[in-house]
C-alpha atoms as a PDB file:
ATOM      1  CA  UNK A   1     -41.186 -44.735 -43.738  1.00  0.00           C
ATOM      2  CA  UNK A   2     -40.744 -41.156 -42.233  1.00  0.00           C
ATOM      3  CA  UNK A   3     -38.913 -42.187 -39.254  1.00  0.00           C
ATOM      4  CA  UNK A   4     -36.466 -44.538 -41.302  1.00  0.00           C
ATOM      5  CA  UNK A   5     -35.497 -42.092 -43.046  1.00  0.00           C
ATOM      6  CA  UNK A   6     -33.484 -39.535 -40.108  1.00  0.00           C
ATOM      7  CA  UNK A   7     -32.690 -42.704 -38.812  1.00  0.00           C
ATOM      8  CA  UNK A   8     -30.832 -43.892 -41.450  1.00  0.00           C
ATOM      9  CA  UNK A   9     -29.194 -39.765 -41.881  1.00  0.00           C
ATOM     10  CA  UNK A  10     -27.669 -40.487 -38.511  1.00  0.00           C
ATOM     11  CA  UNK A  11     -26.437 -43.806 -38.546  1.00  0.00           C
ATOM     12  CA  UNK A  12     -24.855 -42.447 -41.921  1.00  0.00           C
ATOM     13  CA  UNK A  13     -23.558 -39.414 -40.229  1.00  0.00           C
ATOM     14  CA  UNK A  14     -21.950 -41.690 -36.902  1.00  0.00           C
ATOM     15  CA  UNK A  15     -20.410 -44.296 -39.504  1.00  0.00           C
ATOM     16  CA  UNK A  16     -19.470 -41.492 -40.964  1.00  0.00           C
ATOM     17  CA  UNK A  17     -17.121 -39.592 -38.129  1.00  0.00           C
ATOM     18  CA  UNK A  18     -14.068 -40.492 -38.685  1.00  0.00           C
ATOM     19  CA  UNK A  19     -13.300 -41.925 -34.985  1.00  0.00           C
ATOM     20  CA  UNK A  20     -11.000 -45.605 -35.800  1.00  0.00           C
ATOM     21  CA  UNK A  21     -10.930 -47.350 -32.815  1.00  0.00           C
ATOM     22  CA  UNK A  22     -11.656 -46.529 -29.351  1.00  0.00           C
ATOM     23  CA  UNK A  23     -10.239 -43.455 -27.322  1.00  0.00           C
ATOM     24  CA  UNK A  24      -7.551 -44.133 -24.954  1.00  0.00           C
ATOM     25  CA  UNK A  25      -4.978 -42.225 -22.369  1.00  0.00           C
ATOM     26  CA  UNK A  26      -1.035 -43.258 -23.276  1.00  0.00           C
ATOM     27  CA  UNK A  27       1.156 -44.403 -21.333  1.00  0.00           C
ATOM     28  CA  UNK A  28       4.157 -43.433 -22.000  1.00  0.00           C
ATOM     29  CA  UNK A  29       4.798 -40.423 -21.313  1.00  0.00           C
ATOM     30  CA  UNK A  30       1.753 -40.021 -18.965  1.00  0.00           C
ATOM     31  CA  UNK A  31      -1.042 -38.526 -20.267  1.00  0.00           C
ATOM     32  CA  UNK A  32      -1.059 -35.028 -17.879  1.00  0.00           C
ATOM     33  CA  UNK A  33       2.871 -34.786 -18.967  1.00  0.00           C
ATOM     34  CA  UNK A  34       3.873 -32.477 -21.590  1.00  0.00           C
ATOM     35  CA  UNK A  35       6.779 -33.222 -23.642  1.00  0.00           C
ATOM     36  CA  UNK A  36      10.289 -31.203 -23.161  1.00  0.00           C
ATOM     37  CA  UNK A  37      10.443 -28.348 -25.497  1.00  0.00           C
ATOM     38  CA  UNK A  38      12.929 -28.303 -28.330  1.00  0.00           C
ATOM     39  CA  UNK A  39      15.727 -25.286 -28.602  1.00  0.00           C
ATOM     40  CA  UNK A  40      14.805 -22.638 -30.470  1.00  0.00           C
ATOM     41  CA  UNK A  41      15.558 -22.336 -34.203  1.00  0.00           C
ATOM     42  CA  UNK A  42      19.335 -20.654 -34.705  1.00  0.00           C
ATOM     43  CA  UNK A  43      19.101 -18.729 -38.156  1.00  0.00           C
ATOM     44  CA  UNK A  44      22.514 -20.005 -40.521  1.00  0.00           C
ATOM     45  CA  UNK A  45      24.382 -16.797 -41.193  1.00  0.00           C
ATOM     46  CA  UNK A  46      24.809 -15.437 -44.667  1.00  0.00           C
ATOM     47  CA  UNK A  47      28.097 -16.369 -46.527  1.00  0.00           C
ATOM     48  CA  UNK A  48      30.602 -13.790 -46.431  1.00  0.00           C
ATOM     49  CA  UNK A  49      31.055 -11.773 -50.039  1.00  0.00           C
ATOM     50  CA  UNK A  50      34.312 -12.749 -51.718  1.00  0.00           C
ATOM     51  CA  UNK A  51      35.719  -9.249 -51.487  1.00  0.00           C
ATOM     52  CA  UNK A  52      35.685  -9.557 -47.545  1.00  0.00           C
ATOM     53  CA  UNK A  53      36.949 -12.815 -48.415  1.00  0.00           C
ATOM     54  CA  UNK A  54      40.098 -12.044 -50.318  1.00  0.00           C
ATOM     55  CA  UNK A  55      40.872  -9.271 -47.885  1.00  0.00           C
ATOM     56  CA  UNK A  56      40.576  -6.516 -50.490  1.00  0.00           C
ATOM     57  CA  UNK A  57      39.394  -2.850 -49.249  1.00  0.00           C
ATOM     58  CA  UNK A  58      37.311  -0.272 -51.159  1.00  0.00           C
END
């Protein structure tokens, strides 16, 4: 009766990992190949104020 009982702790606790399936290496792209960066991020300017926009001066 002792021993079942950390037995059945760890079978609970390996059931319990969370691993689906088994591991595996891709294939596409290979596995030691990192993927190209993307460009950075390009900030959208602010709109222009409609004084600027109507030409008017202070």
């Amino acid at each position: 009766m002792r021993a079942a009982l950390p037995a059945l702790l760890v079978l609970a606790l390996l059931a319990a990992c969370g691993q689906k399936g088994p591991l595996y290496l891709r294939d596409q792209p290979p596995a030691n190949q990192r993927p190209p960066k993307a460009d950075p991020f390009k900030p959208v300017p602010y709109p222009k104020e409609a004084d600027e926009e109507s030409g008017a001066k202070k």
